[in-house]
C-alpha atoms as a PDB file:
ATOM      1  CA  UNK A   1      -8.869  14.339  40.032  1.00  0.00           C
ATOM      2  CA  UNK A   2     -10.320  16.234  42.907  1.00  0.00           C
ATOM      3  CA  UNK A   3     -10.290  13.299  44.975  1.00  0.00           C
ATOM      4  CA  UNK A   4      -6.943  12.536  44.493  1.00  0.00           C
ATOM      5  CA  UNK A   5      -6.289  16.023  45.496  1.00  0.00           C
ATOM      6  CA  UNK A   6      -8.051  16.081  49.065  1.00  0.00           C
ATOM      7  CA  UNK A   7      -6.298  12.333  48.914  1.00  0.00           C
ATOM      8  CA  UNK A   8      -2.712  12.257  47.584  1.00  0.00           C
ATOM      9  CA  UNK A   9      -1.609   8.873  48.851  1.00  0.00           C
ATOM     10  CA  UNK A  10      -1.900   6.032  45.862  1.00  0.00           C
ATOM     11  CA  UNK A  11      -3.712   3.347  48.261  1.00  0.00           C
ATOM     12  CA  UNK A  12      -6.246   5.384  49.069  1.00  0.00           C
ATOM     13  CA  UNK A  13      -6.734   7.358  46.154  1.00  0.00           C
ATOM     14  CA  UNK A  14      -7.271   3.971  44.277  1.00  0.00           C
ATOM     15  CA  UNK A  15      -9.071   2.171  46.702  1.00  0.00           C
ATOM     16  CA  UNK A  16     -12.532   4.610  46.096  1.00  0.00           C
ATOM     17  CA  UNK A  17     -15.883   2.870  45.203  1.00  0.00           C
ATOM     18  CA  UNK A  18     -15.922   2.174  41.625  1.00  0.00           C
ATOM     19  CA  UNK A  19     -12.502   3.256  40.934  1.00  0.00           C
ATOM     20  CA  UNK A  20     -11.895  -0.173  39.688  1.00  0.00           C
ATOM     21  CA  UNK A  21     -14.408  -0.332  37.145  1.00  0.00           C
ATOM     22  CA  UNK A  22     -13.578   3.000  36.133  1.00  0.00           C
ATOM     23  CA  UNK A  23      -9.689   2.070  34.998  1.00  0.00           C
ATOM     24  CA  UNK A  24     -10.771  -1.167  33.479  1.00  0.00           C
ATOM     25  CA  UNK A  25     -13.358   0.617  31.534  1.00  0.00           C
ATOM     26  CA  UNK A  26     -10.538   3.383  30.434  1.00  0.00           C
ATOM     27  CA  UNK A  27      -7.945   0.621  29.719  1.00  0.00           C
ATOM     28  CA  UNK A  28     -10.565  -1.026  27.324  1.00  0.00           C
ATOM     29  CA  UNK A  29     -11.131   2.218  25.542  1.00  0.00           C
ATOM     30  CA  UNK A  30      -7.311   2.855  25.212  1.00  0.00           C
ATOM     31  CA  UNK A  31      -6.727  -0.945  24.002  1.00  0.00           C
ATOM     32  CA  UNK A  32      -9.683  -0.070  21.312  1.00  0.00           C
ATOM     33  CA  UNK A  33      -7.643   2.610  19.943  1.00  0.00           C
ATOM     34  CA  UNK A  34      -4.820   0.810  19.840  1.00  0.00           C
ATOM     35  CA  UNK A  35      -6.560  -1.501  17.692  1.00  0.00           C
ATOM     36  CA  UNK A  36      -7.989   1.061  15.470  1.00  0.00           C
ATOM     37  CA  UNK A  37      -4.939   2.994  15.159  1.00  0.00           C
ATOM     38  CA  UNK A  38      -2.514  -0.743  14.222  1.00  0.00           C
ATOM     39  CA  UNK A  39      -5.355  -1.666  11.947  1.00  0.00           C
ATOM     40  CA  UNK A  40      -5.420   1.612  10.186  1.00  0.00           C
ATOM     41  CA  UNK A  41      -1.282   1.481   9.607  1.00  0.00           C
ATOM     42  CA  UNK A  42      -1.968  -1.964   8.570  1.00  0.00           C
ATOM     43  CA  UNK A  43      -3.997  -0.200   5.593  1.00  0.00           C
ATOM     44  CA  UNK A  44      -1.098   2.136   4.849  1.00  0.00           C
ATOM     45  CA  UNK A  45       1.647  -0.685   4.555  1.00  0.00           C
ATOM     46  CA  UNK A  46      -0.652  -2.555   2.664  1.00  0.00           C
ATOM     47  CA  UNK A  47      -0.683   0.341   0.099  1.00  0.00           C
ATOM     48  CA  UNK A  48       3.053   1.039   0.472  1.00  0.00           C
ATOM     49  CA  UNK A  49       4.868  -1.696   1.426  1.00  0.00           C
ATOM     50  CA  UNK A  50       8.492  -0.463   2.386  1.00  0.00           C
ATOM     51  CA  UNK A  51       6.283   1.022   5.231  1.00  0.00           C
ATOM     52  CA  UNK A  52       7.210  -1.830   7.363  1.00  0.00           C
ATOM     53  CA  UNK A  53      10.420  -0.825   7.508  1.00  0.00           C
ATOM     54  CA  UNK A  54       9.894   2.048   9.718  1.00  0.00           C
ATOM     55  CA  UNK A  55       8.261   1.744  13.259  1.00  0.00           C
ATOM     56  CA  UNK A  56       5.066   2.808  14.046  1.00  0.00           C
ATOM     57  CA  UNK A  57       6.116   6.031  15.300  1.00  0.00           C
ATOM     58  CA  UNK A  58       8.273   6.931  12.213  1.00  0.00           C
ATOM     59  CA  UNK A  59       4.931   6.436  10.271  1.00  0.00           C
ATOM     60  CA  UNK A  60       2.494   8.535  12.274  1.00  0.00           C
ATOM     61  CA  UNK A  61       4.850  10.931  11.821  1.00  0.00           C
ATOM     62  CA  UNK A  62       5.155  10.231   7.899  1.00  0.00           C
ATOM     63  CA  UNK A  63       1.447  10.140   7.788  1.00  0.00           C
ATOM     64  CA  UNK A  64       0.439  13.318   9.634  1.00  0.00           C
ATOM     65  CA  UNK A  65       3.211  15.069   7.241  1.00  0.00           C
ATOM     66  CA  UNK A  66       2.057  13.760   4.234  1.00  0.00           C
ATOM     67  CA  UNK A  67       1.299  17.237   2.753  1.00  0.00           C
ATOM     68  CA  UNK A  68       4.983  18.237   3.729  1.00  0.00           C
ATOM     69  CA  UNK A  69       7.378  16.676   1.153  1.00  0.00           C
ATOM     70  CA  UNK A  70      10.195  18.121   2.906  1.00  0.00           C
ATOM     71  CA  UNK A  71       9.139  16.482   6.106  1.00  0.00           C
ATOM     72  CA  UNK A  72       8.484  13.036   4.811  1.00  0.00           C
ATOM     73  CA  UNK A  73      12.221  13.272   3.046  1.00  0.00           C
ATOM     74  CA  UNK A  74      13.757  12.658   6.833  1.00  0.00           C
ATOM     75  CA  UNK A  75      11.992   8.957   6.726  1.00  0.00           C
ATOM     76  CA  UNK A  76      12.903   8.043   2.774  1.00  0.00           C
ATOM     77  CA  UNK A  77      16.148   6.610   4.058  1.00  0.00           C
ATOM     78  CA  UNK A  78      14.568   4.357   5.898  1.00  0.00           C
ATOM     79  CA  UNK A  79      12.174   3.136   2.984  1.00  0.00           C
ATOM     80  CA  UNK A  80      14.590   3.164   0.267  1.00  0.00           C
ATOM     81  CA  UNK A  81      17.652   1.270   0.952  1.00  0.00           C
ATOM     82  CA  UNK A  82      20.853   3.518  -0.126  1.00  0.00           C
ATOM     83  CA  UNK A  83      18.908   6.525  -0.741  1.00  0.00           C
ATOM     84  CA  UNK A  84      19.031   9.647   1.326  1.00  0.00           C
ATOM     85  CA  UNK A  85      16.531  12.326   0.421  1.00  0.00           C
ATOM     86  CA  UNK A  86      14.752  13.973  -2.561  1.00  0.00           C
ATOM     87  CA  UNK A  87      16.752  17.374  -4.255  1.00  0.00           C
ATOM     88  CA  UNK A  88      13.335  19.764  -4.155  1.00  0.00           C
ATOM     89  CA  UNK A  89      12.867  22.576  -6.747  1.00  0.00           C
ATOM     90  CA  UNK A  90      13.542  25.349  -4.011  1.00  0.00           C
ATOM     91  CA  UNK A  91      12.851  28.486  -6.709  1.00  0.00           C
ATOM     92  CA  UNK A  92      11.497  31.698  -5.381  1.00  0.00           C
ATOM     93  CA  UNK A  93       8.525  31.317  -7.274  1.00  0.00           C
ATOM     94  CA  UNK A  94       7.851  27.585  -5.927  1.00  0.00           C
ATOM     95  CA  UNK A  95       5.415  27.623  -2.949  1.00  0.00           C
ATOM     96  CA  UNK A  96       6.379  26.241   0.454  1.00  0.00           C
ATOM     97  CA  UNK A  97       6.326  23.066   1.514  1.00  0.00           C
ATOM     98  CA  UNK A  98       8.556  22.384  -2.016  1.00  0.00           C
ATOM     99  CA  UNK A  99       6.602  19.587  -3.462  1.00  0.00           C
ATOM    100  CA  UNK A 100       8.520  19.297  -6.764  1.00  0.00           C
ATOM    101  CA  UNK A 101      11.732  17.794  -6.812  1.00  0.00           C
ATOM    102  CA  UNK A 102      14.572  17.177  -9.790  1.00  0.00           C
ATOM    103  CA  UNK A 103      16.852  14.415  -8.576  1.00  0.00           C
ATOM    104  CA  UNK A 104      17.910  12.443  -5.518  1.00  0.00           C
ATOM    105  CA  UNK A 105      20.544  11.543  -2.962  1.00  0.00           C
ATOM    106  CA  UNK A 106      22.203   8.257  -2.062  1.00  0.00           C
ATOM    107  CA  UNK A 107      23.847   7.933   0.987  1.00  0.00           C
ATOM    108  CA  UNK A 108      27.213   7.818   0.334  1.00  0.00           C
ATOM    109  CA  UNK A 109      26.301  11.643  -1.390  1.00  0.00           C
ATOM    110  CA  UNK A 110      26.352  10.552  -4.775  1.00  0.00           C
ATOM    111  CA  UNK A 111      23.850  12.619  -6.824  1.00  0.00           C
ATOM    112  CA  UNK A 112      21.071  11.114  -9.600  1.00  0.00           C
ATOM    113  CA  UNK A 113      19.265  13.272 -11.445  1.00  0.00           C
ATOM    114  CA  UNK A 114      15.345  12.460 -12.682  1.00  0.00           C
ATOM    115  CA  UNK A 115      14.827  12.292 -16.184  1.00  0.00           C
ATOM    116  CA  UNK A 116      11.369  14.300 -15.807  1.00  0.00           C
ATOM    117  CA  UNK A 117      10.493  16.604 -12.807  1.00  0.00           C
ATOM    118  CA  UNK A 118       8.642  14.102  -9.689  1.00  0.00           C
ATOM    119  CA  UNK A 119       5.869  16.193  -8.013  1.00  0.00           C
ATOM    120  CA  UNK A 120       4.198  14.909  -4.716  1.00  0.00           C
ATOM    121  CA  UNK A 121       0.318  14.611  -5.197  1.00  0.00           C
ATOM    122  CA  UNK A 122      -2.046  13.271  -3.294  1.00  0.00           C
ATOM    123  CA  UNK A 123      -1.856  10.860   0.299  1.00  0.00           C
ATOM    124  CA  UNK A 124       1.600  10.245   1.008  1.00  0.00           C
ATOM    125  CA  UNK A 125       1.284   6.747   0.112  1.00  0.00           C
ATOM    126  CA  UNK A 126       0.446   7.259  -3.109  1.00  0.00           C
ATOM    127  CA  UNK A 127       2.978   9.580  -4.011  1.00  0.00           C
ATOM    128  CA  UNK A 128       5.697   7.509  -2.612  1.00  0.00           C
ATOM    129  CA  UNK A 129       4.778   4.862  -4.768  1.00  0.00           C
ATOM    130  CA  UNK A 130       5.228   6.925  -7.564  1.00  0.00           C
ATOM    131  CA  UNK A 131       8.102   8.410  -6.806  1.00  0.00           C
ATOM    132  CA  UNK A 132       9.543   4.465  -5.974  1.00  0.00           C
ATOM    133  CA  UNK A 133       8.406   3.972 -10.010  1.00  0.00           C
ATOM    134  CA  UNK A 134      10.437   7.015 -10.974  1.00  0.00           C
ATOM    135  CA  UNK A 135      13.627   5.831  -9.288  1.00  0.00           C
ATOM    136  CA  UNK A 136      12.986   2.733 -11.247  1.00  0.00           C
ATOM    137  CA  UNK A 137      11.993   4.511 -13.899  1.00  0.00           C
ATOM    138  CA  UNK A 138      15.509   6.932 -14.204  1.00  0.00           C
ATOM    139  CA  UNK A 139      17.677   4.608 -13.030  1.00  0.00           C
ATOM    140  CA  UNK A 140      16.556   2.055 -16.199  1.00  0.00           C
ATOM    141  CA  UNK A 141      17.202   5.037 -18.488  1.00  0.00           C
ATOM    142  CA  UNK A 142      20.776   5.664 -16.776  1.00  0.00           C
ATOM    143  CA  UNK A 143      21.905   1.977 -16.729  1.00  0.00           C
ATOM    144  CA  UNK A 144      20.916   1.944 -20.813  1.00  0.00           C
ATOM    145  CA  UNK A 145      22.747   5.042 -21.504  1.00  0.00           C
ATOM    146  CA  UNK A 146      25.505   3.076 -19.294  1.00  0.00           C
ATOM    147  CA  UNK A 147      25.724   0.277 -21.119  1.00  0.00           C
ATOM    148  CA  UNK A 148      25.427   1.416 -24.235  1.00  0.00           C
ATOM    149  CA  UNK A 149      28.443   4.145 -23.821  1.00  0.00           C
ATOM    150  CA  UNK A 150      30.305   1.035 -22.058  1.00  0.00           C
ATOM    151  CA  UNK A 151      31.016  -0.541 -25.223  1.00  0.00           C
ATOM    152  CA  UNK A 152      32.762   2.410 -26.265  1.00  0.00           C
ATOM    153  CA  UNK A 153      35.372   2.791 -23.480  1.00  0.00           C
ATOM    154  CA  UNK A 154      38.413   2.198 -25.528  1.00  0.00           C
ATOM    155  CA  UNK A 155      37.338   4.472 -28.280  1.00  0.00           C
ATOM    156  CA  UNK A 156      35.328   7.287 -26.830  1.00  0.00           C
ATOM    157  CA  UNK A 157      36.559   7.371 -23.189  1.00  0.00           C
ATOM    158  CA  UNK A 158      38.894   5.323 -21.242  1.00  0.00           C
ATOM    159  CA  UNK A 159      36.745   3.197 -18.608  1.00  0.00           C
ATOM    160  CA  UNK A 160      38.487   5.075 -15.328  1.00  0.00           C
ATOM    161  CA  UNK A 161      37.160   8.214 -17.153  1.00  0.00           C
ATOM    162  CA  UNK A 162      33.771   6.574 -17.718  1.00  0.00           C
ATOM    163  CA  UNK A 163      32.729   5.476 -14.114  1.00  0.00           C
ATOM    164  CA  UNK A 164      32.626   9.363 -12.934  1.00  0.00           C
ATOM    165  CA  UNK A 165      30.247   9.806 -14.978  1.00  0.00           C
ATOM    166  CA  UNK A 166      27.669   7.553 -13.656  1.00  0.00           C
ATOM    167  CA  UNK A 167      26.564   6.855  -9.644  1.00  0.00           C
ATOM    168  CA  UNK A 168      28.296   3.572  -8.033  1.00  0.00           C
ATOM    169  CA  UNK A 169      25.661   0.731  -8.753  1.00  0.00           C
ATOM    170  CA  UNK A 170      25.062   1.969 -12.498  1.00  0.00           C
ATOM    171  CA  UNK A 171      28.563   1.383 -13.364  1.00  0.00           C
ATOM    172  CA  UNK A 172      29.095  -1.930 -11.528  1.00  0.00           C
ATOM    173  CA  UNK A 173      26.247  -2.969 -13.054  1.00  0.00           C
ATOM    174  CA  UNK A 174      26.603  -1.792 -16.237  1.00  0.00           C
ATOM    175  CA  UNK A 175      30.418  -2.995 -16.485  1.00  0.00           C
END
């Protein structure tokens, strides 16, 4: 860097002895960490699948937030088709970053509720596999409850009636 202060012009500054083999040696380290770094979010997808569909940037971020539910709920959109974010416990006794959350969001605002509380342990990867098993998990319950209160729509409720009570894909499916 001193150098190429006493010598701001590019063709000189590069033209130094051994200047050469320095920025082919630096490129080479650079192009190792490249490797190390696609290799290691290789690993993560591997764990979590939907991973791939976010960009590598989108999942450094996810990753280095990992310990921040609240952060990680920008990306979940992206990983979970039709969902938009987790509803966190946000009680004054419940510690910051909120790690415990009661339902979720869909995209089109419609709100589901989880049939026991999710809580976020562990490497981000983990607990977003989980948390994909919950959805599963709730939205099985729902669709049963669905389908079995579907049957009754001429007795109990009439079926316009019905369909508020349950998110858009439960009651097409359950219909």
């Amino acid at each position: 860097m001193q150098e190429a202060k006493e010598e701001p012009g590019v063709i000189t500054a590069s033209c130094f002895e051994g200047r050469e083999e320095e920025l082919i040696g630096l490129f080479l380290e650079i192009e190792l960490c490249e490797k190390a770094l696609n290799q290691y979010l290789e690993e993560k997808k591997k764990v979590f699948p939907r991973f791939y569909f976010v960009s590598n940037q989108a999942l450094l971020d996810i990753l280095s937030n990992g310990n921040n539910p609240e952060k990680v709920d920008e990306y979940l959109g992206d990983c979970f088709d039709g969902m938009k974010g987790l509803d966190f416990i946000t009680d004054d006794d419940e510690p910051v970053p909120h790690k415990r959350a009661k339902g979720m969001w869909s995209k089109e605002k419609e709100y589901v509720p989880f049939t026991e509380i999710f809580v976020c342990n562990g490497a981000v990867e983990n607990y977003l596999c989980d948390l994909e098993r919950t959805m599963q998990s709730t939205l099985r319950d729902i669709l049963e409850v669905a389908k079995g209160t579907a049957d009754q729509w001429d007795i109990d409720k009439k079926r316009h009636d019905w369909l508020e009570d349950y998110c858009a894909q439960i009651s097409l499916l359950a219909t």
